[in-house]
C-alpha atoms as a PDB file:
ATOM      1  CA  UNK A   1       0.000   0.000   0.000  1.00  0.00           C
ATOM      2  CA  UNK A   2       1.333   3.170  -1.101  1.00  0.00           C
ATOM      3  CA  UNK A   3       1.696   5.538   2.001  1.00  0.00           C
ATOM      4  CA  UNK A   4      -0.185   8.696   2.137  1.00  0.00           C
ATOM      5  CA  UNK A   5       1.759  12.052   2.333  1.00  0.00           C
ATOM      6  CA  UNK A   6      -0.070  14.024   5.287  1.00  0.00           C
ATOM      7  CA  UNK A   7      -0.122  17.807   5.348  1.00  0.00           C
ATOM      8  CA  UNK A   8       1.683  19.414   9.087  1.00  0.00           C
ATOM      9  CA  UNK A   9      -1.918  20.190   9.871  1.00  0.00           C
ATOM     10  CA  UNK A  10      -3.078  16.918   9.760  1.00  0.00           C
ATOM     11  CA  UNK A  11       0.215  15.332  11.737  1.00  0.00           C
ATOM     12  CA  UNK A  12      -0.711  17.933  14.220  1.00  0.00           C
ATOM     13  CA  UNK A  13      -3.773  16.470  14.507  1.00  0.00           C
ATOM     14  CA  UNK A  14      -3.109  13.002  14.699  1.00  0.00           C
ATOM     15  CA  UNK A  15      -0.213  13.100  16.932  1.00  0.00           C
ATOM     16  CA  UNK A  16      -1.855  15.419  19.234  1.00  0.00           C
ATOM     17  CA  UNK A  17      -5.302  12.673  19.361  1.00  0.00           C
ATOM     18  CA  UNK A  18      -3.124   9.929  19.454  1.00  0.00           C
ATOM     19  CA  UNK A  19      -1.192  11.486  22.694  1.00  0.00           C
ATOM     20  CA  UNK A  20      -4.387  11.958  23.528  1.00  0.00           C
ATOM     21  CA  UNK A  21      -5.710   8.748  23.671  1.00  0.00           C
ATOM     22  CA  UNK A  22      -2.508   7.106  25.469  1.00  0.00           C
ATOM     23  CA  UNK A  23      -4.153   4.672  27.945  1.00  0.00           C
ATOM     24  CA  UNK A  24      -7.338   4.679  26.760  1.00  0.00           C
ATOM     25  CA  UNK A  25      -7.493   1.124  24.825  1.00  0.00           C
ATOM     26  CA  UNK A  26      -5.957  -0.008  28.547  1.00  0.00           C
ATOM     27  CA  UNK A  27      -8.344   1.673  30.570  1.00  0.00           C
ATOM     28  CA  UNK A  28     -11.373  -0.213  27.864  1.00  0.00           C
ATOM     29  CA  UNK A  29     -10.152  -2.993  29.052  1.00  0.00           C
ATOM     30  CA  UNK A  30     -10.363  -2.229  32.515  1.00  0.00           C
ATOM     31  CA  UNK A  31     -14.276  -0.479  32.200  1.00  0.00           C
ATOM     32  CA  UNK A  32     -15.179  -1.475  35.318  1.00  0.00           C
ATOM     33  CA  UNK A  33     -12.536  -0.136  37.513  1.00  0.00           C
ATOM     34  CA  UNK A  34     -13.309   3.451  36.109  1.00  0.00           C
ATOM     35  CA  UNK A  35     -14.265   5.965  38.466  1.00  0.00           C
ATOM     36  CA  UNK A  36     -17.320   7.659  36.935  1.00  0.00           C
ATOM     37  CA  UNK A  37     -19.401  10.579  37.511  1.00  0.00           C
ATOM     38  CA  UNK A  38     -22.981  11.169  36.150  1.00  0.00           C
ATOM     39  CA  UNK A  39     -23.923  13.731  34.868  1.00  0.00           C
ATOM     40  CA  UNK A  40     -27.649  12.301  33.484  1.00  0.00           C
ATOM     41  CA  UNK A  41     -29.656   9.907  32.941  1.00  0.00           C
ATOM     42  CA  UNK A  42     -27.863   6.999  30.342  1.00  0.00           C
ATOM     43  CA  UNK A  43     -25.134   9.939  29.868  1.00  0.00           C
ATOM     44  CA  UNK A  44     -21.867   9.046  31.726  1.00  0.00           C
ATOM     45  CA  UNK A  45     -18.522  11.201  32.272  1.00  0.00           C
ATOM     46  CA  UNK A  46     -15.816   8.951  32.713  1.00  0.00           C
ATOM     47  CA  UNK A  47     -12.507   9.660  33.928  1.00  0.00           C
ATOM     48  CA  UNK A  48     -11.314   9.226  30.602  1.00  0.00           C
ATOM     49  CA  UNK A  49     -13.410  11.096  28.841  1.00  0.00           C
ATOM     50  CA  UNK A  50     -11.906  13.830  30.960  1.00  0.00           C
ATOM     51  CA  UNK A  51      -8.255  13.113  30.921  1.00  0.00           C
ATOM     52  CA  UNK A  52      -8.317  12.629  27.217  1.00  0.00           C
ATOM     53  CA  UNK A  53      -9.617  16.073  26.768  1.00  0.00           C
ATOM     54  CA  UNK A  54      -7.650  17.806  29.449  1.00  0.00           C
ATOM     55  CA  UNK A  55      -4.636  16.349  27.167  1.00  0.00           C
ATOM     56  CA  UNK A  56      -5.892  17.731  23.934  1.00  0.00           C
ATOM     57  CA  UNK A  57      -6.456  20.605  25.281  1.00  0.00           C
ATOM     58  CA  UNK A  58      -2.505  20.935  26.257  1.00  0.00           C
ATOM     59  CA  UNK A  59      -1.370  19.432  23.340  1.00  0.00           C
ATOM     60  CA  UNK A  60      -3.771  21.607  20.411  1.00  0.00           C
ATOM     61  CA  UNK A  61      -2.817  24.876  22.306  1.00  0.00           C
ATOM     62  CA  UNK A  62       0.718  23.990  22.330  1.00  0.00           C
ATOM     63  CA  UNK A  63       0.897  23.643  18.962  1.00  0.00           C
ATOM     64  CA  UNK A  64      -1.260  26.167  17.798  1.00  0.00           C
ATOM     65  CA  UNK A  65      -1.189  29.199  20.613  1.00  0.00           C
ATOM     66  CA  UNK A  66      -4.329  31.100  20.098  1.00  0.00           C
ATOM     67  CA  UNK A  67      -6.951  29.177  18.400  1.00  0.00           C
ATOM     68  CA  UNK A  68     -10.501  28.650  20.190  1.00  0.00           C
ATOM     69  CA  UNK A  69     -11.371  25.165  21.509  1.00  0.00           C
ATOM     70  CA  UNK A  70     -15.035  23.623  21.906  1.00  0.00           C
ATOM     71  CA  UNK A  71     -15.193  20.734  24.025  1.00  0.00           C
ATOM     72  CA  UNK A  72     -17.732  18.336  25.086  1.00  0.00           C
ATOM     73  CA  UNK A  73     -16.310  18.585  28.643  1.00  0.00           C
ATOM     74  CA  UNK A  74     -15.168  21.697  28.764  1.00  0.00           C
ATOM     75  CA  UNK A  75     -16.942  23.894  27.048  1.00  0.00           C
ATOM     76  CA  UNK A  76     -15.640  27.116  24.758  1.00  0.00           C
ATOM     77  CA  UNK A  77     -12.778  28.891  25.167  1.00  0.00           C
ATOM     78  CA  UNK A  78     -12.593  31.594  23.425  1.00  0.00           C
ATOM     79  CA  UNK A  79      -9.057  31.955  21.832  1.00  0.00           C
ATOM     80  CA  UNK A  80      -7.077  35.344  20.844  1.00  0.00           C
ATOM     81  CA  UNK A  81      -7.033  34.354  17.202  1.00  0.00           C
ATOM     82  CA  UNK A  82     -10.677  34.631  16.535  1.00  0.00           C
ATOM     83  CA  UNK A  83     -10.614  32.605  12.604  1.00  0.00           C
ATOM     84  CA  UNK A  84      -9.617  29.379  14.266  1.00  0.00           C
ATOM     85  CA  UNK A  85     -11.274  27.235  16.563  1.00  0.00           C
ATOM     86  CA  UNK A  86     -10.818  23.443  17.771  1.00  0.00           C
ATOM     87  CA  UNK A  87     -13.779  21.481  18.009  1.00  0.00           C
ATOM     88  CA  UNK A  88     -13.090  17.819  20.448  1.00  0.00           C
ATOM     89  CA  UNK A  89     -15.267  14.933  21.351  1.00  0.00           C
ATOM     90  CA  UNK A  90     -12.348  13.122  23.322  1.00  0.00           C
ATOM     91  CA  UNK A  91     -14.663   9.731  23.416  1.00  0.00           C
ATOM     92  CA  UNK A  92     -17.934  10.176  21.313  1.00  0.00           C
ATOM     93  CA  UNK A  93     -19.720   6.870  22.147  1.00  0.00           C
ATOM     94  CA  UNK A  94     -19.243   7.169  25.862  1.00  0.00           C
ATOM     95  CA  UNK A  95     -22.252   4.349  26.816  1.00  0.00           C
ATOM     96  CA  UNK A  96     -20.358   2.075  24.311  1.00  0.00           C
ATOM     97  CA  UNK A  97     -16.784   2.712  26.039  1.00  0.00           C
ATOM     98  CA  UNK A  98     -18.418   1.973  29.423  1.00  0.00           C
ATOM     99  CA  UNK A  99     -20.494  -1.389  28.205  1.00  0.00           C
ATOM    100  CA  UNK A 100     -17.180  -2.354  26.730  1.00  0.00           C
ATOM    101  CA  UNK A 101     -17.943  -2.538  23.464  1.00  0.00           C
ATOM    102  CA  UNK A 102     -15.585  -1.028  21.336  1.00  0.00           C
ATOM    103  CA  UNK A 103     -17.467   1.464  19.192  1.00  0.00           C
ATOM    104  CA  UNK A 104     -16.395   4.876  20.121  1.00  0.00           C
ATOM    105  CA  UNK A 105     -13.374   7.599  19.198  1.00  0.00           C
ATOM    106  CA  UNK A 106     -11.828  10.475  19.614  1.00  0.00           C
ATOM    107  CA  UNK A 107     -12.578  12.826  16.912  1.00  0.00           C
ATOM    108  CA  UNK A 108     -11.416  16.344  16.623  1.00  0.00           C
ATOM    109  CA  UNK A 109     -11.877  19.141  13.700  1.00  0.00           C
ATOM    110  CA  UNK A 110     -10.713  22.556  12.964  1.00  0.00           C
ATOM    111  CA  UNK A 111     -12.625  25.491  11.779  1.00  0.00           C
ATOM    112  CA  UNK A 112     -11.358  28.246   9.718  1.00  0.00           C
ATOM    113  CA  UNK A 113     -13.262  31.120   9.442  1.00  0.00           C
ATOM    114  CA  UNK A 114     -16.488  28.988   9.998  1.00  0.00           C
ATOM    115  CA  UNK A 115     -15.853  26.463   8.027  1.00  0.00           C
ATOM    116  CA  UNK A 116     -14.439  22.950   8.823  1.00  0.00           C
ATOM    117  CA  UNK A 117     -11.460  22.515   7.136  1.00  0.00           C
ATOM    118  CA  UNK A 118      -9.578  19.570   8.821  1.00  0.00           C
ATOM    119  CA  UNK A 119     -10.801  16.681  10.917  1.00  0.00           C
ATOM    120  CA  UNK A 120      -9.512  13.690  12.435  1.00  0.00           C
ATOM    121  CA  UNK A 121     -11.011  10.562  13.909  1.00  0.00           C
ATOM    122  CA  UNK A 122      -9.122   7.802  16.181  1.00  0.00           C
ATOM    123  CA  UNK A 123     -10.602   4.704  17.400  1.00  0.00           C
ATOM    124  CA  UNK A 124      -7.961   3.716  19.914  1.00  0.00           C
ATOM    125  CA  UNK A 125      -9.411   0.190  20.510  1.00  0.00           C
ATOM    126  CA  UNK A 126      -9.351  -1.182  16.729  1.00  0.00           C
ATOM    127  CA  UNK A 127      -6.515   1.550  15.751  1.00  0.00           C
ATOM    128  CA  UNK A 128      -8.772   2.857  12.890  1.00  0.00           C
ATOM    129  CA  UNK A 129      -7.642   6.385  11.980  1.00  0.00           C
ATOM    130  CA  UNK A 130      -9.844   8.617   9.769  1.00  0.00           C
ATOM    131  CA  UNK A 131      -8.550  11.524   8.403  1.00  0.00           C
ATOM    132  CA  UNK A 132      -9.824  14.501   6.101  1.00  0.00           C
ATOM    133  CA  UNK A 133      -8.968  17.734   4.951  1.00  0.00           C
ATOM    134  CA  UNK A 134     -10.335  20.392   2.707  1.00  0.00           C
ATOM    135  CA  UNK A 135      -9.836  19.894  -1.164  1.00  0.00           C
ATOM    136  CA  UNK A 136      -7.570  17.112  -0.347  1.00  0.00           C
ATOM    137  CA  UNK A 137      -9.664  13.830   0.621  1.00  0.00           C
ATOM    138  CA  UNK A 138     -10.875  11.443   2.824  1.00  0.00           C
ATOM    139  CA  UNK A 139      -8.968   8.392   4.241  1.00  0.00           C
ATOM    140  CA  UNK A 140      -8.903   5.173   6.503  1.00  0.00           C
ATOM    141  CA  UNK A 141      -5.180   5.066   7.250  1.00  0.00           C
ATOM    142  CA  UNK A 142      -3.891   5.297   3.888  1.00  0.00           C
ATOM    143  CA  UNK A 143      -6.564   4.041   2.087  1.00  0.00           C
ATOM    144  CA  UNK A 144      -8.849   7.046   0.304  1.00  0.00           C
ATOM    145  CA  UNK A 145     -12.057   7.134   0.908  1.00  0.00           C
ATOM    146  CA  UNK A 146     -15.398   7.124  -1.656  1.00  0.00           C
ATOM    147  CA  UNK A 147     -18.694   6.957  -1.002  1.00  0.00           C
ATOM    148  CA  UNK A 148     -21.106   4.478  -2.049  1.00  0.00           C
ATOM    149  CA  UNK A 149     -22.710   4.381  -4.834  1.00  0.00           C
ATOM    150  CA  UNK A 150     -25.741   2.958  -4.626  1.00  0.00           C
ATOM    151  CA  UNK A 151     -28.666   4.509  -6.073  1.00  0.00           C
ATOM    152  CA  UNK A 152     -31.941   3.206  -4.515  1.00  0.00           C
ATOM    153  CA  UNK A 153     -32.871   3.227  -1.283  1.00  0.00           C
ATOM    154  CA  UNK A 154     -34.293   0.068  -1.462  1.00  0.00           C
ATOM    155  CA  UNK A 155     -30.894  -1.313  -2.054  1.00  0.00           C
ATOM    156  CA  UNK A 156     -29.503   0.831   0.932  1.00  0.00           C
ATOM    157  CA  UNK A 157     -27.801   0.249   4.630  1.00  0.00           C
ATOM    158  CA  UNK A 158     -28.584   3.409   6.378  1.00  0.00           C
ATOM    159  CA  UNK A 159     -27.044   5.061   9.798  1.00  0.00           C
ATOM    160  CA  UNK A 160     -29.042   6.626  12.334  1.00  0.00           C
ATOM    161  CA  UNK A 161     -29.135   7.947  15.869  1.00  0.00           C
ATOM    162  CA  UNK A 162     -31.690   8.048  18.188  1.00  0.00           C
ATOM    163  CA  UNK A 163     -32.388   9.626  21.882  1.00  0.00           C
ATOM    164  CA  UNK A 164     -32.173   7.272  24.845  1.00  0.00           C
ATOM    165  CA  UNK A 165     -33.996   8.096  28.269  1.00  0.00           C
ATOM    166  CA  UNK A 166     -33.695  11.789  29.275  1.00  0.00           C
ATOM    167  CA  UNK A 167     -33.375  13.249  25.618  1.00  0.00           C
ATOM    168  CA  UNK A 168     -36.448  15.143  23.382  1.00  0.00           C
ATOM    169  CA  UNK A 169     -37.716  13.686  19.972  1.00  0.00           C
ATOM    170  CA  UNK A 170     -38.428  10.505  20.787  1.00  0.00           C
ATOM    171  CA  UNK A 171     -42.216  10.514  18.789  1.00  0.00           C
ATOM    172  CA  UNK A 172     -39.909  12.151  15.992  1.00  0.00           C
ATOM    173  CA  UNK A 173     -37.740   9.346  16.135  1.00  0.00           C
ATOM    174  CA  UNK A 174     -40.273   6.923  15.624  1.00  0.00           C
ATOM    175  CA  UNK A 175     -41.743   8.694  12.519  1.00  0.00           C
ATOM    176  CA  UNK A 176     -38.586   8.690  10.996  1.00  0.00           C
ATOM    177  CA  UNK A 177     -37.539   5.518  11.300  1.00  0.00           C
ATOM    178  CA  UNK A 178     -41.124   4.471  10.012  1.00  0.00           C
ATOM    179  CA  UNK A 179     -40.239   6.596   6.949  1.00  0.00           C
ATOM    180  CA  UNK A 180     -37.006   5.614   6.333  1.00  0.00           C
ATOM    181  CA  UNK A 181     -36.994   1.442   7.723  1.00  0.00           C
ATOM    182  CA  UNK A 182     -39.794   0.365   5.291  1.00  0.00           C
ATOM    183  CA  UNK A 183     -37.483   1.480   2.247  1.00  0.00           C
ATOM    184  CA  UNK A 184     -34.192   0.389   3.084  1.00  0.00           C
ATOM    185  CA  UNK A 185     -32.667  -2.926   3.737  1.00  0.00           C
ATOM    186  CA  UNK A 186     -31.463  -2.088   6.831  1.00  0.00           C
ATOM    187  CA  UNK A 187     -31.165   0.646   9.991  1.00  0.00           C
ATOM    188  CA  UNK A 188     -28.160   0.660  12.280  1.00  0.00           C
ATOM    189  CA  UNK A 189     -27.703   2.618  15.182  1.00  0.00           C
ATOM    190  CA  UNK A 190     -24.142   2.183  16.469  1.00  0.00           C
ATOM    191  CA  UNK A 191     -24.154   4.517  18.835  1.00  0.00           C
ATOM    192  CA  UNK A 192     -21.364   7.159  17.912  1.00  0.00           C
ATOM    193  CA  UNK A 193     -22.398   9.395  15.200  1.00  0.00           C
ATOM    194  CA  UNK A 194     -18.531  10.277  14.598  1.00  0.00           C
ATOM    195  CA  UNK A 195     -17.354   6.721  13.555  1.00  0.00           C
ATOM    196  CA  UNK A 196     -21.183   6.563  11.617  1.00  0.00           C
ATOM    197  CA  UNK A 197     -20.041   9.269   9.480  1.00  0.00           C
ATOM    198  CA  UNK A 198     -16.541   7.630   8.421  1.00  0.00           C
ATOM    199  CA  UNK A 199     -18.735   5.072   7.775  1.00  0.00           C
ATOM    200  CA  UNK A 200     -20.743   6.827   4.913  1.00  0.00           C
ATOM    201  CA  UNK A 201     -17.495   8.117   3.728  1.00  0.00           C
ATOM    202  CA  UNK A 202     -16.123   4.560   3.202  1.00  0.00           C
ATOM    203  CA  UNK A 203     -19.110   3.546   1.514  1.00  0.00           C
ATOM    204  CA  UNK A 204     -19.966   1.108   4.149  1.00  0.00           C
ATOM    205  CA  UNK A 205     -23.178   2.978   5.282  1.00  0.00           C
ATOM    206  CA  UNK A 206     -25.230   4.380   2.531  1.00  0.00           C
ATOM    207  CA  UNK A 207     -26.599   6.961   4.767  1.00  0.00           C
ATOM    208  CA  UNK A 208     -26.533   8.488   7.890  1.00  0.00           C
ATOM    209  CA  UNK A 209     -29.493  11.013   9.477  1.00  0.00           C
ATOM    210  CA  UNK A 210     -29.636  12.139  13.403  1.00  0.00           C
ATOM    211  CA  UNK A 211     -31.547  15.017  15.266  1.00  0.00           C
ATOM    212  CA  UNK A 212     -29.758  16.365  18.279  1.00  0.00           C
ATOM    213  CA  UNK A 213     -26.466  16.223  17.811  1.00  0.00           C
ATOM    214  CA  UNK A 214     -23.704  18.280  19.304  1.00  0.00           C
ATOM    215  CA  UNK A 215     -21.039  19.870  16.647  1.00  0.00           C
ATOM    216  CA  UNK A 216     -18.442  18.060  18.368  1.00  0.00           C
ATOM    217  CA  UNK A 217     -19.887  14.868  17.389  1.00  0.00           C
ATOM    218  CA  UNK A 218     -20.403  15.836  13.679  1.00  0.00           C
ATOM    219  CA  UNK A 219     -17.650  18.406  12.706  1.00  0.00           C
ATOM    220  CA  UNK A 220     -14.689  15.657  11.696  1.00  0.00           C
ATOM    221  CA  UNK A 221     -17.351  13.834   9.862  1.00  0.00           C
ATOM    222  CA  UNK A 222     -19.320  16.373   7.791  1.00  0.00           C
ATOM    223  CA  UNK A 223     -15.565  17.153   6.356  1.00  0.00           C
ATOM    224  CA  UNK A 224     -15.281  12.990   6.003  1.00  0.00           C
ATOM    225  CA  UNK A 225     -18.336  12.791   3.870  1.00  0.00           C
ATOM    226  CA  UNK A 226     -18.339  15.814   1.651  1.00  0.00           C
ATOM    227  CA  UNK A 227     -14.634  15.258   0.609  1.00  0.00           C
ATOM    228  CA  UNK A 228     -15.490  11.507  -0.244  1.00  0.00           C
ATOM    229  CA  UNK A 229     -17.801  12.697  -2.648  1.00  0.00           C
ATOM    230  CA  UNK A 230     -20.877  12.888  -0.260  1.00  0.00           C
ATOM    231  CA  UNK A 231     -23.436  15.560   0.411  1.00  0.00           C
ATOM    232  CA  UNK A 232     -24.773  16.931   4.411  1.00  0.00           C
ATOM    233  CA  UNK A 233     -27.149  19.200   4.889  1.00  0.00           C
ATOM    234  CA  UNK A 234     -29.437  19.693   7.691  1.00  0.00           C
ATOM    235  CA  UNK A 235     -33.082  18.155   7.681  1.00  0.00           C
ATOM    236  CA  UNK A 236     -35.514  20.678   7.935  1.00  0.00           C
ATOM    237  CA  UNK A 237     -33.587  24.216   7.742  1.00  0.00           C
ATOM    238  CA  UNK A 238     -30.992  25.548   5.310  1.00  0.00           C
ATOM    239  CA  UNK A 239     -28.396  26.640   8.258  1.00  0.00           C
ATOM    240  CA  UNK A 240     -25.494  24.290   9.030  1.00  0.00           C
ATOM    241  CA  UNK A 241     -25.848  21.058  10.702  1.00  0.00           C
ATOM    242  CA  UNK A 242     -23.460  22.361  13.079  1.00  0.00           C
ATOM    243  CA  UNK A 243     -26.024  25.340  14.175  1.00  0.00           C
ATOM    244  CA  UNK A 244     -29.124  23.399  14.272  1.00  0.00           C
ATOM    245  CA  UNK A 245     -28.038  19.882  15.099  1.00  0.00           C
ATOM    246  CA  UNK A 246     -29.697  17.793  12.680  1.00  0.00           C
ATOM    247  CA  UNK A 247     -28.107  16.298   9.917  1.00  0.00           C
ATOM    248  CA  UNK A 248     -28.808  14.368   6.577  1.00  0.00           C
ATOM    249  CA  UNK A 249     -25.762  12.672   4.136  1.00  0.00           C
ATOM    250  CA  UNK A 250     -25.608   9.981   1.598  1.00  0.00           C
ATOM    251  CA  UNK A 251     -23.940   9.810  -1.809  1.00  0.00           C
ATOM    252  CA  UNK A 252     -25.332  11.773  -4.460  1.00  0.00           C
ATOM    253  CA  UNK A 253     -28.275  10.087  -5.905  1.00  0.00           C
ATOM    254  CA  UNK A 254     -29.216   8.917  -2.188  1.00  0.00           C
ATOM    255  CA  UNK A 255     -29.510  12.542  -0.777  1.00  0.00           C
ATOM    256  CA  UNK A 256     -32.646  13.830  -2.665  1.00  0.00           C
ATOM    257  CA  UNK A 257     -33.968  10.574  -1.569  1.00  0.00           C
ATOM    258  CA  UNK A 258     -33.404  10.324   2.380  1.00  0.00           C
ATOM    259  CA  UNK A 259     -34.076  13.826   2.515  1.00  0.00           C
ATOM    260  CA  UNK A 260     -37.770  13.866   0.312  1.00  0.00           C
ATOM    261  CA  UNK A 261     -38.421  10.792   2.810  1.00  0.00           C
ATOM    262  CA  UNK A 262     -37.601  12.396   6.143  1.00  0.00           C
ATOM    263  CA  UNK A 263     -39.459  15.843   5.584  1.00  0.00           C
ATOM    264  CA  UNK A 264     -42.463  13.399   5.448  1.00  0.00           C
ATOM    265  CA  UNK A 265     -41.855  12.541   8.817  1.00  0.00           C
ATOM    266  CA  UNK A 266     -42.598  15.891   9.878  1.00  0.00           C
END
């Protein structure tokens, strides 16, 4: 396999999720010694979670004094040069990490001048890196990424997420899933929309559609999609999946489709 050059931007990246992530594939395998805090209902903080973006944190400002950072755990932080901002899910797919199942990653982006422009996303378990950036690709490792391309729905393996106990839209839920199920030959819902969206970009999902989701779960993988030939968009507005927190992507001829079928669920 013919190794893939990697911009400094992205070796930033990777080093800085893969310092990141030191421990974490041992501390997997050692779920239920974790100290854990809740912070609600099916939504667990583990000391991880926290360490991992206390780390990223150090390591992203190190490297790149000034830019913003948006973290799940942390919050904002509003940086000096106001164009750039980091945006960090340090485990997205918490509930999987903590039922030991190994469906989750760390998955961080950067914006430029509101618009994503690099992301990367780790899987420290199976080693699976993802990688993207602007006018230059998608890839798994070294391998470039496409999407699908299947053109009927009824021919289609489609991503989803949907709320658990504590979360809104549940009756939504249920109407799209009625909308979308009946048409496809098959639903998943794998529990961490980042790794969903890498997915879609490898072709492996022909879809992918969630309501609610934060921008720190998305922002790698909008970048994933669109630069392996997909198309996002959100559901039901024209604003940016990252402002309203819904999202829609598929190939090209699937797009028109899941999104005609999901505004009927409305």
């Amino acid at each position: 396999m013919v190794t893939v050059l990697q911009s400094s931007l992205i070796q930033v990246m990777v080093s800085a999720v893969r310092k990141g992530c030191k421990g974490v594939a041992r501390d997997f395998g050692e779920v239920t010694e974790l100290q854990v805090s809740k912070k609600g209902p099916g939504d667990f903080v583990t000391a991880a979670d926290k360490r991992v973006e206390a780390a990223l944190l150090e390591e992203l400002t190190r490297v790149r004094p000034g830019y913003g950072f948006l973290g799940e755990e942390t919050g904002e932080t509003i940086g000096t040069d106001k164009t750039h901002r980091w945006i960090v899910d340090p485990i997205d797919g918490t509930t999987n990490f903590m039922h030991g199942i190994p469906h989750f990653a760390c998955t961080v982006a950067l914006e430029r001048d509101g618009e994503i422009v690099a992301g990367v996303t780790f899987n420290p378990v199976t080693n699976d890196l993802y990688w993207a950036e602007k006018g230059k690709g998608a890839y798994h490792n070294d391998r470039r990424l496409r999407v699908s391309g299947r053109k009927n729905l009824d021919e289609s393996l489609i991503g989803t997420g949907v709320p658990f106990i504590g979360k809104p839209g549940h009756a939504q839920a249920l109407k799209d899933l009625h909308q979308i199920m009946q048409r496809t030959v098959g639903i998943r819902r794998n529990g961490a929309c980042s790794l969903d969206l890498c997915y879609v970009a490898a072709g492996q999902f022909d879809g992918f559609w969630e309501r609610g989701i934060k921008p720190w779960d998305m922002a790698a993988g909008l970048l994933m999609v669109s630069e392996a030939g997909g198309k996002f968009s959100s559901i039901d507005s024209e604003a940016s999946p990252l402002v309203t927190g819904e999202l829609v992507c598929s190939n090209m001829d699937l797009y028109p489709q899941l999104v005609e079928k999901l505004k009927l669920a409305k």
